[in-house]
PDB file of N, CA and C in Angstrom:
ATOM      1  N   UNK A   1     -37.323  71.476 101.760  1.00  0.00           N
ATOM      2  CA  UNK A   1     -38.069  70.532 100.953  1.00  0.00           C
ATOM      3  C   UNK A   1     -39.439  70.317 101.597  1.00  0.00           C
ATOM      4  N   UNK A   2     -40.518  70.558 101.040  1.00  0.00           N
ATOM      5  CA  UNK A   2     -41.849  69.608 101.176  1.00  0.00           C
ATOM      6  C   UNK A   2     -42.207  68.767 100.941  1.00  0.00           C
ATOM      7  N   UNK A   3     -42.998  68.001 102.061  1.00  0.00           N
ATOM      8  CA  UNK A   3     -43.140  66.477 101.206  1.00  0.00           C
ATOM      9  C   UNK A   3     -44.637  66.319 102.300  1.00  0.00           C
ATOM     10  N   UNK A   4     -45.122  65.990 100.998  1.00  0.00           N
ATOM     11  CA  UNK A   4     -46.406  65.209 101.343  1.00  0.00           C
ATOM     12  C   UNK A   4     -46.647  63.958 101.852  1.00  0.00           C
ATOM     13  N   UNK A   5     -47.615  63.445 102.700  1.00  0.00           N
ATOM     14  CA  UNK A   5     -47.975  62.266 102.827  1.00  0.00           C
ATOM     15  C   UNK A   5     -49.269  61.541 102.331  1.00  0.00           C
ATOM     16  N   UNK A   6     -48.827  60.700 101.500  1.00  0.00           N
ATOM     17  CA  UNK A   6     -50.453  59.821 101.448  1.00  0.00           C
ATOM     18  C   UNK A   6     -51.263  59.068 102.731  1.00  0.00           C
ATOM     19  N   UNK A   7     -52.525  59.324 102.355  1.00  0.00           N
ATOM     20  CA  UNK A   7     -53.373  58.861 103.542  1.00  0.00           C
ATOM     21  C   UNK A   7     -54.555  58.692 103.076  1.00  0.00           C
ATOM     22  N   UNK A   8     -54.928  57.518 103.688  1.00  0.00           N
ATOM     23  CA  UNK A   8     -56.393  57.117 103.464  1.00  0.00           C
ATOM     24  C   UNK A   8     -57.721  57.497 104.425  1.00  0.00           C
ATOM     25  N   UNK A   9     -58.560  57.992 103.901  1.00  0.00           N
ATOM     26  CA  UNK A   9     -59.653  58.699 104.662  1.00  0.00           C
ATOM     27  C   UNK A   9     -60.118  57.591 105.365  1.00  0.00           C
ATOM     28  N   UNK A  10     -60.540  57.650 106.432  1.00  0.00           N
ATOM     29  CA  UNK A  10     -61.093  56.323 107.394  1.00  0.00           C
ATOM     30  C   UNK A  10     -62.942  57.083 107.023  1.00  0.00           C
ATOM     31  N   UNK A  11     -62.624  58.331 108.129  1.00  0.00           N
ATOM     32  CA  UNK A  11     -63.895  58.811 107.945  1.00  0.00           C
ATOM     33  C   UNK A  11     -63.803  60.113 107.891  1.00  0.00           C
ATOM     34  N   UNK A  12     -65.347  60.770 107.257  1.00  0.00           N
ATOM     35  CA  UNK A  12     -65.570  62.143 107.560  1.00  0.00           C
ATOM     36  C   UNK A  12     -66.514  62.950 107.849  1.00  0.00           C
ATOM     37  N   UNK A  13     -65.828  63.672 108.932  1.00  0.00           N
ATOM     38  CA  UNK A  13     -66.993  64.953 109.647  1.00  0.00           C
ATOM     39  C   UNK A  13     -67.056  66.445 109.304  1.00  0.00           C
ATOM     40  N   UNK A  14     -68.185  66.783 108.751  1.00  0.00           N
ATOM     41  CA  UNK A  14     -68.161  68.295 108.015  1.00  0.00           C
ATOM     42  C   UNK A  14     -66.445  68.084 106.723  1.00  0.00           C
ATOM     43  N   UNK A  15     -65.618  69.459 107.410  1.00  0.00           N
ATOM     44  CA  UNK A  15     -64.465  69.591 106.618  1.00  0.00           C
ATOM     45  C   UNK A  15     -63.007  68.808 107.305  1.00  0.00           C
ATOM     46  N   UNK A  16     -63.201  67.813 108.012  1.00  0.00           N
ATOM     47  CA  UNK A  16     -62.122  67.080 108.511  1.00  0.00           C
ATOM     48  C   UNK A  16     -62.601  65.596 108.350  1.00  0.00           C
ATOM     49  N   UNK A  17     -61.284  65.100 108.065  1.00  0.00           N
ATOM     50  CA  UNK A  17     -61.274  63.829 107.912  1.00  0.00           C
ATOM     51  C   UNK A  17     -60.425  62.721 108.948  1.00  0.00           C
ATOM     52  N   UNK A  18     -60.635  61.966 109.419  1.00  0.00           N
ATOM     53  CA  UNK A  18     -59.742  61.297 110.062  1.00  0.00           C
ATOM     54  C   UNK A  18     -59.461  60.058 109.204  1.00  0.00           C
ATOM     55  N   UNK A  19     -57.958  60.420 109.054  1.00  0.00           N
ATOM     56  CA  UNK A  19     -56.802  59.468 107.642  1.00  0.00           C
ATOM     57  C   UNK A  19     -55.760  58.889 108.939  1.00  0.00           C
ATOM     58  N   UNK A  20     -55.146  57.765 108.144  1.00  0.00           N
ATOM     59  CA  UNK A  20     -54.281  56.794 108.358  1.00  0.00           C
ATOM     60  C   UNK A  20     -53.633  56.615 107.475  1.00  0.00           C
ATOM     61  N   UNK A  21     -52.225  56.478 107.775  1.00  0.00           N
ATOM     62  CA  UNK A  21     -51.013  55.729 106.913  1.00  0.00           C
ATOM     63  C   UNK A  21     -50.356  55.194 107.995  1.00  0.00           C
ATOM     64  N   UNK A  22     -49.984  53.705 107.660  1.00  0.00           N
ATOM     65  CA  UNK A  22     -49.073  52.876 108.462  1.00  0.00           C
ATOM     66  C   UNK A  22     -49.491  53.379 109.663  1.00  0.00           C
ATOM     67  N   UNK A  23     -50.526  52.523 110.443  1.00  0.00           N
ATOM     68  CA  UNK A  23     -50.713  52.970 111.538  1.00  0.00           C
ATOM     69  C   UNK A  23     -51.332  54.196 112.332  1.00  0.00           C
ATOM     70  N   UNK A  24     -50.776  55.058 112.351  1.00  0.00           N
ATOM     71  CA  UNK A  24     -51.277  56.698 112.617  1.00  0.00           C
ATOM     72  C   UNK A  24     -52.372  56.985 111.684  1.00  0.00           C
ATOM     73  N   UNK A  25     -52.991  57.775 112.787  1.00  0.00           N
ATOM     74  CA  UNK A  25     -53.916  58.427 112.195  1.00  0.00           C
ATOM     75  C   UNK A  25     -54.116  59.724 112.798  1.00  0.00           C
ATOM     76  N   UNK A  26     -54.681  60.671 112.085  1.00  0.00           N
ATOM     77  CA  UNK A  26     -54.483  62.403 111.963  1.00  0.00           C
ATOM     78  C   UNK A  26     -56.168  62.361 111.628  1.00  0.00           C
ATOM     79  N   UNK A  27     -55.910  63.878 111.990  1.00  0.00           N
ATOM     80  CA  UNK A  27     -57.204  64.895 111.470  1.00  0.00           C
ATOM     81  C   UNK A  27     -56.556  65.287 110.670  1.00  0.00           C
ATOM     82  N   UNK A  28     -57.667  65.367 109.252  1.00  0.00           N
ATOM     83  CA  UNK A  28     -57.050  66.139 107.837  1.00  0.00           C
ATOM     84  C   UNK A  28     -58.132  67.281 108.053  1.00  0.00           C
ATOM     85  N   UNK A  29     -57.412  68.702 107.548  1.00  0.00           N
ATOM     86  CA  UNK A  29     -58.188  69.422 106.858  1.00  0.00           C
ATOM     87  C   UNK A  29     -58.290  69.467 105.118  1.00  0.00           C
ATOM     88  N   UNK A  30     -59.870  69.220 105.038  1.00  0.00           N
ATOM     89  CA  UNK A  30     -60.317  69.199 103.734  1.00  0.00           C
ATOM     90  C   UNK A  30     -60.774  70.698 102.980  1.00  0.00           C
ATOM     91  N   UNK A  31     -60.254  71.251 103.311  1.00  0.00           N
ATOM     92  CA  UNK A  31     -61.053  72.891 103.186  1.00  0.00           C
ATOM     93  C   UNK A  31     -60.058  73.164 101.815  1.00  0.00           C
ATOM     94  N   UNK A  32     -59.001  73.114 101.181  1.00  0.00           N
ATOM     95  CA  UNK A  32     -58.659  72.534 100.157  1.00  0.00           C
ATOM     96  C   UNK A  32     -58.917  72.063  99.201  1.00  0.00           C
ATOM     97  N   UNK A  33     -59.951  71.027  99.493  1.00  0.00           N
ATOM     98  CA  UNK A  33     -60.344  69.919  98.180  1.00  0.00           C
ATOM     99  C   UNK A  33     -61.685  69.941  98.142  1.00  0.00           C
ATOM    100  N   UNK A  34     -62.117  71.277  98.215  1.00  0.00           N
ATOM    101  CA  UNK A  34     -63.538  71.804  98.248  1.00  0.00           C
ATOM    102  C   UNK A  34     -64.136  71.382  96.400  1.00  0.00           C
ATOM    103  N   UNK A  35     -64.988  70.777  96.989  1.00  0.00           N
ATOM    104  CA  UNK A  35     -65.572  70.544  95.786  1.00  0.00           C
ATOM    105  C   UNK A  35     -65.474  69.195  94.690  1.00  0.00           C
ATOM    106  N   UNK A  36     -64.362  67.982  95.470  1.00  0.00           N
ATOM    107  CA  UNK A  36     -64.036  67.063  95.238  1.00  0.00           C
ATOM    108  C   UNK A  36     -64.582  66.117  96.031  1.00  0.00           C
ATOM    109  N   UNK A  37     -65.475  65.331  95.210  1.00  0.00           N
ATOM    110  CA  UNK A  37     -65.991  64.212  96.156  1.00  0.00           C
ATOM    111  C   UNK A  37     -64.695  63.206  96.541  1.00  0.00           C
ATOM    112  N   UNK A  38     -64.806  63.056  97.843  1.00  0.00           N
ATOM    113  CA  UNK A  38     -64.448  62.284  98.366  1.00  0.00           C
ATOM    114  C   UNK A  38     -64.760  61.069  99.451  1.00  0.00           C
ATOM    115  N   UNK A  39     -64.725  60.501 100.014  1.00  0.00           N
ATOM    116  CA  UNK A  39     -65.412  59.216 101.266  1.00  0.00           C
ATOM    117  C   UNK A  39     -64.490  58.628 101.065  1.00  0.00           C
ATOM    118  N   UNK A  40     -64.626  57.886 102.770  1.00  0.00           N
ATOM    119  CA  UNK A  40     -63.885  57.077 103.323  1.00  0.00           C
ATOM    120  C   UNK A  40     -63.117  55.845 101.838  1.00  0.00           C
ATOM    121  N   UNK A  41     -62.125  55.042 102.302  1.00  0.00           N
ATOM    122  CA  UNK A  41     -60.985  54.647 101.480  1.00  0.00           C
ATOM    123  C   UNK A  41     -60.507  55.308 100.371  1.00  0.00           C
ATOM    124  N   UNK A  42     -61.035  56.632  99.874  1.00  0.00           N
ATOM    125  CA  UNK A  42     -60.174  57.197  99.071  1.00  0.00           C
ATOM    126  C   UNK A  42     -58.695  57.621  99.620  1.00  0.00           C
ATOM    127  N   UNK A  43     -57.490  57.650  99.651  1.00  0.00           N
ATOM    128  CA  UNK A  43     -56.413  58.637  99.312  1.00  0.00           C
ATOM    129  C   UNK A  43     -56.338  59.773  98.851  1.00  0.00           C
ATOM    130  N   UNK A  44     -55.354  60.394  99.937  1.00  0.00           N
ATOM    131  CA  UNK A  44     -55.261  61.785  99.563  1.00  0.00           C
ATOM    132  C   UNK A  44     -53.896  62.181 100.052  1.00  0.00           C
ATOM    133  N   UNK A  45     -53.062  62.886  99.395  1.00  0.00           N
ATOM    134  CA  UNK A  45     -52.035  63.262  99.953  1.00  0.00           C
ATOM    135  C   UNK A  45     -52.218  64.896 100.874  1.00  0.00           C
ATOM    136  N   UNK A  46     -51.565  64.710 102.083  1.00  0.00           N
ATOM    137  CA  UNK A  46     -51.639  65.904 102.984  1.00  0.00           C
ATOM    138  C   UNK A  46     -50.316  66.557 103.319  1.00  0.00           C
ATOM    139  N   UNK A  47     -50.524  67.616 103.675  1.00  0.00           N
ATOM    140  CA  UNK A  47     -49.292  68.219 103.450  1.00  0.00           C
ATOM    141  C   UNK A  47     -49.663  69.539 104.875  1.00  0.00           C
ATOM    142  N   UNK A  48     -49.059  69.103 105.923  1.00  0.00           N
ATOM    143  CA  UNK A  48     -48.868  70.447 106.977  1.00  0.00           C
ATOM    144  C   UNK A  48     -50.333  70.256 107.306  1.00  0.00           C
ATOM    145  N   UNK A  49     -51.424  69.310 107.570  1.00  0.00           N
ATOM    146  CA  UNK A  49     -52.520  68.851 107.681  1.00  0.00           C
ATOM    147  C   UNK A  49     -53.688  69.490 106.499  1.00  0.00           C
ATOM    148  N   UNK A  50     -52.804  69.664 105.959  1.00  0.00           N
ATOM    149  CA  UNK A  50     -54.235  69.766 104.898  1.00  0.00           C
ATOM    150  C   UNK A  50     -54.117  68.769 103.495  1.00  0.00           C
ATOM    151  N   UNK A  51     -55.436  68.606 103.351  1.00  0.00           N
ATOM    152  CA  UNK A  51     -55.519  67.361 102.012  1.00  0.00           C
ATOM    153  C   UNK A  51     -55.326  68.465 100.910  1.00  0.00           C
ATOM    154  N   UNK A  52     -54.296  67.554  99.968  1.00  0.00           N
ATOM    155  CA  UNK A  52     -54.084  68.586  98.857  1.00  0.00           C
ATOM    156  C   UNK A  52     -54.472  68.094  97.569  1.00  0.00           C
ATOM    157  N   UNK A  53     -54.413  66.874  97.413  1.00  0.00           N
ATOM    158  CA  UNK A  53     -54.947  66.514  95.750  1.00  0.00           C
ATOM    159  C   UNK A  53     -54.937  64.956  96.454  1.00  0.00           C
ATOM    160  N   UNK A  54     -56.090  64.476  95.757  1.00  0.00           N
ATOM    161  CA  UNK A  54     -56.807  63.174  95.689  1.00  0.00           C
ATOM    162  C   UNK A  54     -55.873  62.471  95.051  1.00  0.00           C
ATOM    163  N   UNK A  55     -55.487  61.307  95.584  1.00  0.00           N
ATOM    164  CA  UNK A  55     -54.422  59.999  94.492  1.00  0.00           C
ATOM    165  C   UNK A  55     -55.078  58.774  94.512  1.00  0.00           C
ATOM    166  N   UNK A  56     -54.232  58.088  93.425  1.00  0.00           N
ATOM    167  CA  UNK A  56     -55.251  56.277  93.739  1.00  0.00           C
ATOM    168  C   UNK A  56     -54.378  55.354  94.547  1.00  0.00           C
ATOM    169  N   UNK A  57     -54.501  54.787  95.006  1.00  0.00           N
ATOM    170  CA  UNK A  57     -54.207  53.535  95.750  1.00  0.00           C
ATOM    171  C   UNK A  57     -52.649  53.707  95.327  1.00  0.00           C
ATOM    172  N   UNK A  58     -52.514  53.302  93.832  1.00  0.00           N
ATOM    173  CA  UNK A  58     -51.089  52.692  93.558  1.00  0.00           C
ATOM    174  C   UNK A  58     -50.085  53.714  93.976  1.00  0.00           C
ATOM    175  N   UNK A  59     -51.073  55.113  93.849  1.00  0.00           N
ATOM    176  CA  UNK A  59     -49.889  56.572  93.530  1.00  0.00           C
ATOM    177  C   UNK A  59     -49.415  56.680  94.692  1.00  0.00           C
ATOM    178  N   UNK A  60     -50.645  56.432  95.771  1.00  0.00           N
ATOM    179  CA  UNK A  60     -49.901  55.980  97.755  1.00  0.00           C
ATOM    180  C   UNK A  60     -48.751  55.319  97.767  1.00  0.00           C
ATOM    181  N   UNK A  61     -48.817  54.130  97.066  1.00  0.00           N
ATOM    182  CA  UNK A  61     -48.204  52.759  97.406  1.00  0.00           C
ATOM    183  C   UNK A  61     -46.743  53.001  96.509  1.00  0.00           C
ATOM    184  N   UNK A  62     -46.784  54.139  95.401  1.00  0.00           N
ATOM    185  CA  UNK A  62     -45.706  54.273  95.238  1.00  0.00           C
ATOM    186  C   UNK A  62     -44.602  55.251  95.977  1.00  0.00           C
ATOM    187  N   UNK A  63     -45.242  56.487  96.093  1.00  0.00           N
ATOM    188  CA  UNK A  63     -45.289  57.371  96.919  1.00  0.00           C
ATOM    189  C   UNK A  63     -44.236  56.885  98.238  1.00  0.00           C
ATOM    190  N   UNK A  64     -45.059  55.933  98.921  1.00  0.00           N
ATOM    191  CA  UNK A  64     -44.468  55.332 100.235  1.00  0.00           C
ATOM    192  C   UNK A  64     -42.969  54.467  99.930  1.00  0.00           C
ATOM    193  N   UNK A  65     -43.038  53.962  98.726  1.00  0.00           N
ATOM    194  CA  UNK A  65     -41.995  53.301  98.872  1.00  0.00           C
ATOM    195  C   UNK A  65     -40.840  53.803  98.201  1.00  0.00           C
ATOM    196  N   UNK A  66     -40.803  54.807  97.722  1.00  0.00           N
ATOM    197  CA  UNK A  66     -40.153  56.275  97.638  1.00  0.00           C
ATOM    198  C   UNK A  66     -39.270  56.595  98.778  1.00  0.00           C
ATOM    199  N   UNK A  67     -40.511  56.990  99.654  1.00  0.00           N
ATOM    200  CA  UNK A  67     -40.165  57.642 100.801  1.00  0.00           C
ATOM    201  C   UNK A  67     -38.932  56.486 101.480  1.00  0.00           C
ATOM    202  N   UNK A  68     -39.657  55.393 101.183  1.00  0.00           N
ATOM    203  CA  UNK A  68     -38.500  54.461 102.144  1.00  0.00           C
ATOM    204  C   UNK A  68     -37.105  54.602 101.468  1.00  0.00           C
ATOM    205  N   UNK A  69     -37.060  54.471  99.892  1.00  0.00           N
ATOM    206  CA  UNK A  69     -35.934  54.260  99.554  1.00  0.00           C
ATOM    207  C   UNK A  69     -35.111  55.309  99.835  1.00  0.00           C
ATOM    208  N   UNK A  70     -35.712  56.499 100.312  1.00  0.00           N
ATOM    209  CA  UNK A  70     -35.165  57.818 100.090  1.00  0.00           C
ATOM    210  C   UNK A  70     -34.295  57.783 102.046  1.00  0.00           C
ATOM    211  N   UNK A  71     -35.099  57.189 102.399  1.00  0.00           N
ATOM    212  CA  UNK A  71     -34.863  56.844 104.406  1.00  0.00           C
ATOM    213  C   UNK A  71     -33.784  56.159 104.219  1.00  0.00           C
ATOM    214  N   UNK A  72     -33.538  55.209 103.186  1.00  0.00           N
ATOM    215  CA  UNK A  72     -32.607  53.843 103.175  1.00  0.00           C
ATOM    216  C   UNK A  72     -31.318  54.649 103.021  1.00  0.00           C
ATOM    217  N   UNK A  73     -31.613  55.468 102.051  1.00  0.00           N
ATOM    218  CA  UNK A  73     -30.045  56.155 101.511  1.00  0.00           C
ATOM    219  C   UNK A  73     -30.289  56.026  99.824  1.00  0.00           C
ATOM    220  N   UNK A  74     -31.518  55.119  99.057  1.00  0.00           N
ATOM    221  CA  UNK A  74     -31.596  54.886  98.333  1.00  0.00           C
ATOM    222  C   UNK A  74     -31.614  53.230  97.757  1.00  0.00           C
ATOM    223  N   UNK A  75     -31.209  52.554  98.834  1.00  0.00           N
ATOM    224  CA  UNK A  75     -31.208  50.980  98.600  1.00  0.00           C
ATOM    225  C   UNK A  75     -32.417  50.566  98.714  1.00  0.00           C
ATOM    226  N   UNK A  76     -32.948  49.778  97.713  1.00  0.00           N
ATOM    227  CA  UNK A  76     -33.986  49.230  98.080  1.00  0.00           C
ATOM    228  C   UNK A  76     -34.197  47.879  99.010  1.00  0.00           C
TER     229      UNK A  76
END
């Protein structure tokens, strides 16, 4: 299974971004989403460090709590 993570761009240099979710923060490669404006507080889901498609806020926020229910066993 693959699974992406949402992350919010803090900042960016050339084709990397440094993103955060809950805490952590990573170098993204943007070499991917060539051609998509992006800047800092957008979202992006990454996958194996690379940004793969741009999301909004909520699609994170659902995204994440997914992930939890899926950690729980499914209980919310």
């Amino acid at each position: 299974m693959c699974l992406g993570v949402p992350m919010k761009i803090e900042t960016i240099n050339g084709g990397v971004a440094r993103c955060q979710a809950r805490g952590i923060f990573r170098e993204v490669n943007l070499m991917l989403m060539a051609g998509t404006a992006l800047g800092p507080g957008d979202f992006v889901m990454v996958h194996v460090g690379y940004a793969i498609q741009k999301i909004g806020q909520a699609d994170a926020r659902t995204s994440w709590e997914l992930h939890d229910q899926m950690t729980r066993g499914g209980n919310a």
